[in-house]
C-alpha atoms as a PDB file:
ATOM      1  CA  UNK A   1       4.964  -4.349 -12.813  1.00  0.00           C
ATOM      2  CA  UNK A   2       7.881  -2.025 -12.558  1.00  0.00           C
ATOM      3  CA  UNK A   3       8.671  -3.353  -9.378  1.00  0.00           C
ATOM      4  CA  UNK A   4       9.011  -6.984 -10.374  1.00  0.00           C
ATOM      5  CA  UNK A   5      10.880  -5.942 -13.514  1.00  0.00           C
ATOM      6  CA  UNK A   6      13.721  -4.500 -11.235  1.00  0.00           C
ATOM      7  CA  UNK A   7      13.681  -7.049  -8.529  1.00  0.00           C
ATOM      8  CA  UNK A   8      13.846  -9.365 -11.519  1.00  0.00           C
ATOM      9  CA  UNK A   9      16.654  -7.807 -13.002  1.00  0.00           C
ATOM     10  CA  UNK A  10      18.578  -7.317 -10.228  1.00  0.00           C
ATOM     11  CA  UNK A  11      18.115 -11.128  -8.858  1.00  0.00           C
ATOM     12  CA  UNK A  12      19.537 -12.184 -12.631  1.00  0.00           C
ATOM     13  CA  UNK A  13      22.795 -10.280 -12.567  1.00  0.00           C
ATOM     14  CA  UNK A  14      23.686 -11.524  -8.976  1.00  0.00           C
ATOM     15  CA  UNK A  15      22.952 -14.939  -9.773  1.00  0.00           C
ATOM     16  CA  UNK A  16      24.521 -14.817 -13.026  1.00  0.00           C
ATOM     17  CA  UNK A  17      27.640 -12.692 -13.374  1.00  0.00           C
ATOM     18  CA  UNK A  18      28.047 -13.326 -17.143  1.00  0.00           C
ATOM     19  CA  UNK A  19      24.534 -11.634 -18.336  1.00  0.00           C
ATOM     20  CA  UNK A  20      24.983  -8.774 -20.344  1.00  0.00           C
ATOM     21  CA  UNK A  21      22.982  -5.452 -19.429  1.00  0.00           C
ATOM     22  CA  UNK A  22      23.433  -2.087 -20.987  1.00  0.00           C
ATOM     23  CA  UNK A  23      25.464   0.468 -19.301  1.00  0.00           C
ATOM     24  CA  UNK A  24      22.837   2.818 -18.983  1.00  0.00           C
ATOM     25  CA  UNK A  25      20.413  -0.120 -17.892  1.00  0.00           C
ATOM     26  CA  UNK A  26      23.241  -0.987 -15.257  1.00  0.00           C
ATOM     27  CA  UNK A  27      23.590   2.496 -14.099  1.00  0.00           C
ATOM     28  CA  UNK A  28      19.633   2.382 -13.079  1.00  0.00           C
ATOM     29  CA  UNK A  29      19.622  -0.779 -11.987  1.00  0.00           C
ATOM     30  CA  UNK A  30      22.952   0.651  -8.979  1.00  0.00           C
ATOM     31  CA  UNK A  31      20.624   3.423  -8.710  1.00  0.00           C
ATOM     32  CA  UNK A  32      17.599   1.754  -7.799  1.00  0.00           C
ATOM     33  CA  UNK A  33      18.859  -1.232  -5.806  1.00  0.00           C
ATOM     34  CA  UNK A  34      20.854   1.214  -3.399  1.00  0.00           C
ATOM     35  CA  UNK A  35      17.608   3.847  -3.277  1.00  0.00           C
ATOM     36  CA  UNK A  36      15.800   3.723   0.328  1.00  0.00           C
ATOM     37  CA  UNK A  37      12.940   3.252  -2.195  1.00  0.00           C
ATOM     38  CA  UNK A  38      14.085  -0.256  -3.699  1.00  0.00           C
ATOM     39  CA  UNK A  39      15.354  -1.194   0.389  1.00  0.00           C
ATOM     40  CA  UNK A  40      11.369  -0.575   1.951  1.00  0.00           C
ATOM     41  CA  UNK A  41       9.657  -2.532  -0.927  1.00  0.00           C
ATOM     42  CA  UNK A  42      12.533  -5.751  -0.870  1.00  0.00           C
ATOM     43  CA  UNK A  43      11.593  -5.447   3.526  1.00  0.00           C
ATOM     44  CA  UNK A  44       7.768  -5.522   2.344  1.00  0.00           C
ATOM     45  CA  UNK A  45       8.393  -8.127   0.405  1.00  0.00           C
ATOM     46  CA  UNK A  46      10.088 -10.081   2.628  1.00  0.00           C
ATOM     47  CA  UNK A  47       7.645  -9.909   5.250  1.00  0.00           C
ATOM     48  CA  UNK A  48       5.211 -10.776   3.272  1.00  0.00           C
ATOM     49  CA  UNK A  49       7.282 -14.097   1.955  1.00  0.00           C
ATOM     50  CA  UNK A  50       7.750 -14.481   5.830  1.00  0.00           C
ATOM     51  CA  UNK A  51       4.337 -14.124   6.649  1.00  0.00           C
ATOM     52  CA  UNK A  52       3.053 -16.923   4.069  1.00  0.00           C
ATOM     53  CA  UNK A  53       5.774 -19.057   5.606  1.00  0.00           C
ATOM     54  CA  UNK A  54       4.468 -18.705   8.523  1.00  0.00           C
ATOM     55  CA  UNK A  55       1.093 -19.107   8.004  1.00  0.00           C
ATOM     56  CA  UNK A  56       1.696 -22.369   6.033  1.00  0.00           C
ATOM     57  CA  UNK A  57       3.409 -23.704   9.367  1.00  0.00           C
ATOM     58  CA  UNK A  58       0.921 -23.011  10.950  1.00  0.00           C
ATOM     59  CA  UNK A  59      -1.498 -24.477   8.953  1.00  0.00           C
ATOM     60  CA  UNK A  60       0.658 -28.336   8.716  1.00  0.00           C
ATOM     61  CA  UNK A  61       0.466 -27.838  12.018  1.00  0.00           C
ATOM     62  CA  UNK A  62      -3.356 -28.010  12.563  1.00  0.00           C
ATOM     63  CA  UNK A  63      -3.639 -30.500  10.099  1.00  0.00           C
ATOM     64  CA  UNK A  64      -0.939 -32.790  12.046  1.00  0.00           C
ATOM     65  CA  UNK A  65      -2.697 -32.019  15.482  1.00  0.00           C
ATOM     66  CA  UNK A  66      -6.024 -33.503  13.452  1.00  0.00           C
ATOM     67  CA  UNK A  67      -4.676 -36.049  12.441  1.00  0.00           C
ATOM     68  CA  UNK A  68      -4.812 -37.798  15.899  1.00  0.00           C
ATOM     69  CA  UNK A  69      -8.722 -37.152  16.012  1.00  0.00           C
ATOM     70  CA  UNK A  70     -11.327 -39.475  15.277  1.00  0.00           C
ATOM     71  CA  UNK A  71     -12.785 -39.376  12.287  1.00  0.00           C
ATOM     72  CA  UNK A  72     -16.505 -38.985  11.868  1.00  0.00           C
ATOM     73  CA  UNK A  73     -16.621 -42.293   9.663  1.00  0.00           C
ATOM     74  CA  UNK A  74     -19.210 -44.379   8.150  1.00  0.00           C
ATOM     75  CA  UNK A  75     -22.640 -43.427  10.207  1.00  0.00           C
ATOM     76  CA  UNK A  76     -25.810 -43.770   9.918  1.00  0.00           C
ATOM     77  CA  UNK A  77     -29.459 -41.881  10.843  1.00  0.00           C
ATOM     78  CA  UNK A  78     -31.465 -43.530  13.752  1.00  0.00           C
ATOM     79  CA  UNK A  79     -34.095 -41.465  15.364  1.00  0.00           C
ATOM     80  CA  UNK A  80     -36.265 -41.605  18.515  1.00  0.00           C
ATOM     81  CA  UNK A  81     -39.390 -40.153  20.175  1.00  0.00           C
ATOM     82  CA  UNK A  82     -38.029 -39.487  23.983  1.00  0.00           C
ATOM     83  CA  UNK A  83     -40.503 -38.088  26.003  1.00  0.00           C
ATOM     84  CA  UNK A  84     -40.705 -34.064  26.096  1.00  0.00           C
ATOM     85  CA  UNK A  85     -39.182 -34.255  29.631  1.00  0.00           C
ATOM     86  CA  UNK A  86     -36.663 -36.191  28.806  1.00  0.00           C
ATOM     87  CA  UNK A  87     -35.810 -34.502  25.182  1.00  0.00           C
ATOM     88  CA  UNK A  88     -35.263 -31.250  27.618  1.00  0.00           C
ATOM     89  CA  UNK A  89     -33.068 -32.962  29.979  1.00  0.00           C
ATOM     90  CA  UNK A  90     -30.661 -34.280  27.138  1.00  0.00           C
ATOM     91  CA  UNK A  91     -30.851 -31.280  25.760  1.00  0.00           C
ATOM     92  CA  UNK A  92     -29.744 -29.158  29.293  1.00  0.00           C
ATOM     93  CA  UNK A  93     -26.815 -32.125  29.707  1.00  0.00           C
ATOM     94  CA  UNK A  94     -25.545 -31.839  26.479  1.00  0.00           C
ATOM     95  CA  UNK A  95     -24.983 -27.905  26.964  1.00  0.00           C
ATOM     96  CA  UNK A  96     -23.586 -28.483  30.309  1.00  0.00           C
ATOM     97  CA  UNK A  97     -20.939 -31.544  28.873  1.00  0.00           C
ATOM     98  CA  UNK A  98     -20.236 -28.573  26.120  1.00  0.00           C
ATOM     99  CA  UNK A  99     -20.618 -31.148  23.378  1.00  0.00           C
ATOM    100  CA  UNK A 100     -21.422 -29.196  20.085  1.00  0.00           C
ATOM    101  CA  UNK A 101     -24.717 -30.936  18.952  1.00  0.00           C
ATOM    102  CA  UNK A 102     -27.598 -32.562  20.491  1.00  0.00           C
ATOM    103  CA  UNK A 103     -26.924 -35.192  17.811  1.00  0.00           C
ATOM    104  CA  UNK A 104     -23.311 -36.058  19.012  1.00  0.00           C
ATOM    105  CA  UNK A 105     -24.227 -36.093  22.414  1.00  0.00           C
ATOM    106  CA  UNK A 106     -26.715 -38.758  21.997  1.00  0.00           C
ATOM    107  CA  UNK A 107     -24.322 -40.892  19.547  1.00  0.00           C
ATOM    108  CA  UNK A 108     -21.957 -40.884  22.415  1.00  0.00           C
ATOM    109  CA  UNK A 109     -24.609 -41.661  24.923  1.00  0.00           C
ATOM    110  CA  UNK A 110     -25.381 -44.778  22.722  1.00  0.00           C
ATOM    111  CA  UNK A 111     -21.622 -45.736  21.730  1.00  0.00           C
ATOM    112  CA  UNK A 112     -21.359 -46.149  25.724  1.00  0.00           C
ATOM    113  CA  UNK A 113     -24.192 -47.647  25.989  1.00  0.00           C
ATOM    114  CA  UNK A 114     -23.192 -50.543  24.014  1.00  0.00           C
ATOM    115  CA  UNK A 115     -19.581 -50.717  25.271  1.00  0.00           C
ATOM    116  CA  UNK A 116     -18.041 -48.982  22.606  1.00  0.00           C
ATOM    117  CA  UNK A 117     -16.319 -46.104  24.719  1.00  0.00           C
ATOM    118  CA  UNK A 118     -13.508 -45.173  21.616  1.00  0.00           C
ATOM    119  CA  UNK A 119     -16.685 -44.294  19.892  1.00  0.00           C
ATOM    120  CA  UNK A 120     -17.596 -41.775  21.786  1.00  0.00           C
ATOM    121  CA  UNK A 121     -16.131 -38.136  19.923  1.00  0.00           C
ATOM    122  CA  UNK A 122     -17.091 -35.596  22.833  1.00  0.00           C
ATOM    123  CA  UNK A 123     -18.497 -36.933  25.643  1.00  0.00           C
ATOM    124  CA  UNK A 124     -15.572 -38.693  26.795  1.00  0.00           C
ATOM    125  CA  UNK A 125     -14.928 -42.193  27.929  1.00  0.00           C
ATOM    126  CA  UNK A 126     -17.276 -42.615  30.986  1.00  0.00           C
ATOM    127  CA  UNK A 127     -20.514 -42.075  30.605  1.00  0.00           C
ATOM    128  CA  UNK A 128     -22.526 -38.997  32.716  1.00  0.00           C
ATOM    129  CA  UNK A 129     -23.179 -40.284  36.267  1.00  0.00           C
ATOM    130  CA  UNK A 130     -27.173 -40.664  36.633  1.00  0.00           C
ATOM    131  CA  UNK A 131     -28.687 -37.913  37.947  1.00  0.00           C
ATOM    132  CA  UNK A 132     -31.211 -38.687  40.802  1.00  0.00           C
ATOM    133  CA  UNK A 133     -34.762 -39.495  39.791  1.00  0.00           C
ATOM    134  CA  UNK A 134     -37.041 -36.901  39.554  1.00  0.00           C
ATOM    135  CA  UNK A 135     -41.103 -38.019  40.024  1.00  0.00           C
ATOM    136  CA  UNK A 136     -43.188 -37.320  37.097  1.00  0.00           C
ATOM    137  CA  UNK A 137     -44.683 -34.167  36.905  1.00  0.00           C
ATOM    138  CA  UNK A 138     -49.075 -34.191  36.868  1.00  0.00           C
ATOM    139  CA  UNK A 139     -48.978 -33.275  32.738  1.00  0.00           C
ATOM    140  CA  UNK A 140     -46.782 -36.095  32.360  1.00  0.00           C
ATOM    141  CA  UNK A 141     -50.011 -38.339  33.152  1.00  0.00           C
ATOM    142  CA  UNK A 142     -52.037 -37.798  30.432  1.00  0.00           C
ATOM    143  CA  UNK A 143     -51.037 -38.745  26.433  1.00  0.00           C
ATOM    144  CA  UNK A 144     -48.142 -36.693  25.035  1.00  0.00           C
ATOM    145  CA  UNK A 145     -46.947 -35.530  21.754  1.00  0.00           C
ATOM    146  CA  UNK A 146     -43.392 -36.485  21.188  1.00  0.00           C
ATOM    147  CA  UNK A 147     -40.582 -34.766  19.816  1.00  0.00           C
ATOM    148  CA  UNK A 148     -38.423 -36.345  16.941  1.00  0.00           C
ATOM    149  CA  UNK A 149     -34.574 -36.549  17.534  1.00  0.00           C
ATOM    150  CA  UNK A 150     -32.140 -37.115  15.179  1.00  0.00           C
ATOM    151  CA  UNK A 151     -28.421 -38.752  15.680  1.00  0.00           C
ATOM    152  CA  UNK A 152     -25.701 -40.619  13.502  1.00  0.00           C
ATOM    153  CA  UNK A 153     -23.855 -42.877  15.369  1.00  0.00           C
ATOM    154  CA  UNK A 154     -20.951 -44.452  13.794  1.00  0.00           C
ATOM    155  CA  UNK A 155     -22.493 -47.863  12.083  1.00  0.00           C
ATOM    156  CA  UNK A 156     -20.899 -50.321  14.149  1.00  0.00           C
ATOM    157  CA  UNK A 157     -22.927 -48.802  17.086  1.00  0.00           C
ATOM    158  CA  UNK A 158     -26.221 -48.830  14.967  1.00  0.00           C
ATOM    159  CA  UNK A 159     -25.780 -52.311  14.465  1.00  0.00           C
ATOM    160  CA  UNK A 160     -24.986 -53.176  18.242  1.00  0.00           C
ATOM    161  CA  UNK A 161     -28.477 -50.990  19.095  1.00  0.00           C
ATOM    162  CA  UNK A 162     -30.717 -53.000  16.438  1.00  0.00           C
ATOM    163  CA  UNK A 163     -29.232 -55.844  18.082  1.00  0.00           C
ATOM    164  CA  UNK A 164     -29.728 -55.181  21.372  1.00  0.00           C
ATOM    165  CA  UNK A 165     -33.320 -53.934  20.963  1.00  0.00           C
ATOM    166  CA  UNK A 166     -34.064 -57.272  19.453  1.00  0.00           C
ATOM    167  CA  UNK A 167     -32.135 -58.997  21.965  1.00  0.00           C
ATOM    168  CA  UNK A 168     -34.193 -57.308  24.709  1.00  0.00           C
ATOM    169  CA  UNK A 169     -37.833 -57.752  23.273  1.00  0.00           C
ATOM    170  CA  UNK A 170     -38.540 -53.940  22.646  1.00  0.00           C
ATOM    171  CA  UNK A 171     -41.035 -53.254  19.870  1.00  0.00           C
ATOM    172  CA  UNK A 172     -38.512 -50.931  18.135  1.00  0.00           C
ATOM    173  CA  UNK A 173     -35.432 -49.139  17.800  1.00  0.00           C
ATOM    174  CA  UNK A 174     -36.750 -45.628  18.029  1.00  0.00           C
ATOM    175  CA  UNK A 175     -38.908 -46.972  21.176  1.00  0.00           C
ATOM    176  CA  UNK A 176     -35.516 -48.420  22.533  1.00  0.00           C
ATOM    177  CA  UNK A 177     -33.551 -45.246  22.007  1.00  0.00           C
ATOM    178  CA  UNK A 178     -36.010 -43.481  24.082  1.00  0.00           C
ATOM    179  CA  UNK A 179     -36.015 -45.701  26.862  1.00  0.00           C
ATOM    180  CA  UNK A 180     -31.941 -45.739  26.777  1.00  0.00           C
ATOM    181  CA  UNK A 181     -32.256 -41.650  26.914  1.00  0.00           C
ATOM    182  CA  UNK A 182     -34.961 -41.496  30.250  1.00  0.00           C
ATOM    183  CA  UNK A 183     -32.338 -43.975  31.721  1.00  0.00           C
ATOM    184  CA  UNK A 184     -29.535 -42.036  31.011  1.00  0.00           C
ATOM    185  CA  UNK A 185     -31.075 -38.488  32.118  1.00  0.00           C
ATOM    186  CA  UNK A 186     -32.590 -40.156  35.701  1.00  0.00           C
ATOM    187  CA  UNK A 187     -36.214 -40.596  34.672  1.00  0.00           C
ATOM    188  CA  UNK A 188     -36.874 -44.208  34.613  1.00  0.00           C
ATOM    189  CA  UNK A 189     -40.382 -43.567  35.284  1.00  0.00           C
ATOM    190  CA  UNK A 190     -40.540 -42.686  31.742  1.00  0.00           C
ATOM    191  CA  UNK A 191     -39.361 -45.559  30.188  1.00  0.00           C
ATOM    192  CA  UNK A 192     -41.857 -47.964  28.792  1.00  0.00           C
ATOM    193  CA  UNK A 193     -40.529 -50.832  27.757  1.00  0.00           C
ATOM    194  CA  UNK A 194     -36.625 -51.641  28.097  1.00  0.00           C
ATOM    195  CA  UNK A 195     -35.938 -52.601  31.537  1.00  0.00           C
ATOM    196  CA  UNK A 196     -39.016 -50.799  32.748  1.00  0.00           C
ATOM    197  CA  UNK A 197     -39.442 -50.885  36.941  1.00  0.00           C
ATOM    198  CA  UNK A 198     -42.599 -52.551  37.281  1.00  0.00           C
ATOM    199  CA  UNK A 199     -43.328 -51.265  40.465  1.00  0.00           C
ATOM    200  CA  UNK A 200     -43.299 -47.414  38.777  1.00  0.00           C
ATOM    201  CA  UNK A 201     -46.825 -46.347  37.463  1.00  0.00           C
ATOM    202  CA  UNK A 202     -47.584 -46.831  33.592  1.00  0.00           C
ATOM    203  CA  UNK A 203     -47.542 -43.796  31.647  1.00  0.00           C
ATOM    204  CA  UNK A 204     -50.568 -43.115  28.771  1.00  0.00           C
ATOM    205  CA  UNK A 205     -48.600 -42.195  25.575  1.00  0.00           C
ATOM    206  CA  UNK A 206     -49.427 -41.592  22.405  1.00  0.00           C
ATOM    207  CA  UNK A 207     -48.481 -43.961  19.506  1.00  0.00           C
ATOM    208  CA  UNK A 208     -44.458 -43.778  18.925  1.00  0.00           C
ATOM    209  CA  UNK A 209     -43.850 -42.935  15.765  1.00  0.00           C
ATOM    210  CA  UNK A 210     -40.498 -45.029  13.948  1.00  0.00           C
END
């Protein structure tokens, strides 16, 4: 407190000549301004002023670099069943693309799947090259439990899916979505109804839940 009273004091007689102090009030005010005392706490002080500055420059700065980003924007849920194989090999490319959710990764998968390539946030503008097929694995032959998945794509892309699936005869969206993903990871041996390979054997599965 004592410290803002002088700094106070002193900032009103430089900036206005004409105020009135006290002699005595004067004398302590010479005193204290010229002390190496008043000279290391007006330094911390303006170091710290500095230091806010600079943090709040800082700080635009992000916000301007953001500002160029796409925003996340009106999305909405959609989930699948993918096969377990195929749920672990979306889930090894997405760590190797570094995107930072399994749910991104497969909105981006599906915003280039339907030709929307400025939709896609982290996976860039071309799509993962294929890997090679792999065959199907002996427990892959008998009835499977399937794990859920979970994405938002932006809506526009939710719309072109539902579209699409109806388009292409597939009994549902969540059915589609799974087919997209085995296509997308190499497994097309695992897809079971959108542009399924005839010639590739028929896999039992259990009921696909929406």
């Amino acid at each position: 407190m004592l410290i803002r009273a002088v700094s106070r004091e002193v900032c009103n007689r430089e900036t206005s000549p004409s105020l009135v102090i006290p002699p005595l009030l004067e004398t302590f005010l010479i005193r204290i301004r010229s002390s190496s005392w008043f000279s290391t706490v007006n330094r911390d002080v303006t170091k710290r002023q500095r230091r806010v500055e600079s943090d709040f420059a800082l700080l635009v700065e992000k916000v301007s670099s953001m500002a160029g980003r796409p925003h996340k924007g009106d999305r909405v849920l959609l989930q699948t069943r993918p096969h377990p194989e195929v749920a672990r090999l979306v889930e090894t490319r997405q760590r190797d693309a570094g995107v930072s959710s399994l749910s991104q990764y497969i909105a981006d998968v599906l915003a280039l799947h339907v030709g929307r390539r400025e939709l896609s946030v982290e996976l860039g503008s071309c799509e993962q090259p294929l890997i090679e097929h792999i065959p199907a694995v002996q427990a892959s032959a008998c009835a499977v439990e399937r794990p859920l998945l979970q994405t938002r794509p932006f809506r526009v892309v939710w719309e072109d899916i539902h579209r699409m699936q109806f388009e292409a005869g597939v009994s549902s969206v969540s059915r589609y979505t799974a087919d997209v993903l085995a296509r997308h990871v190499g497994r097309p041996d695992l897809v079971l109804e959108f542009m399924r390979d005839k010639s590739l054997p028929q896999q039992e599965e259990l009921p696909l839940a929406m």
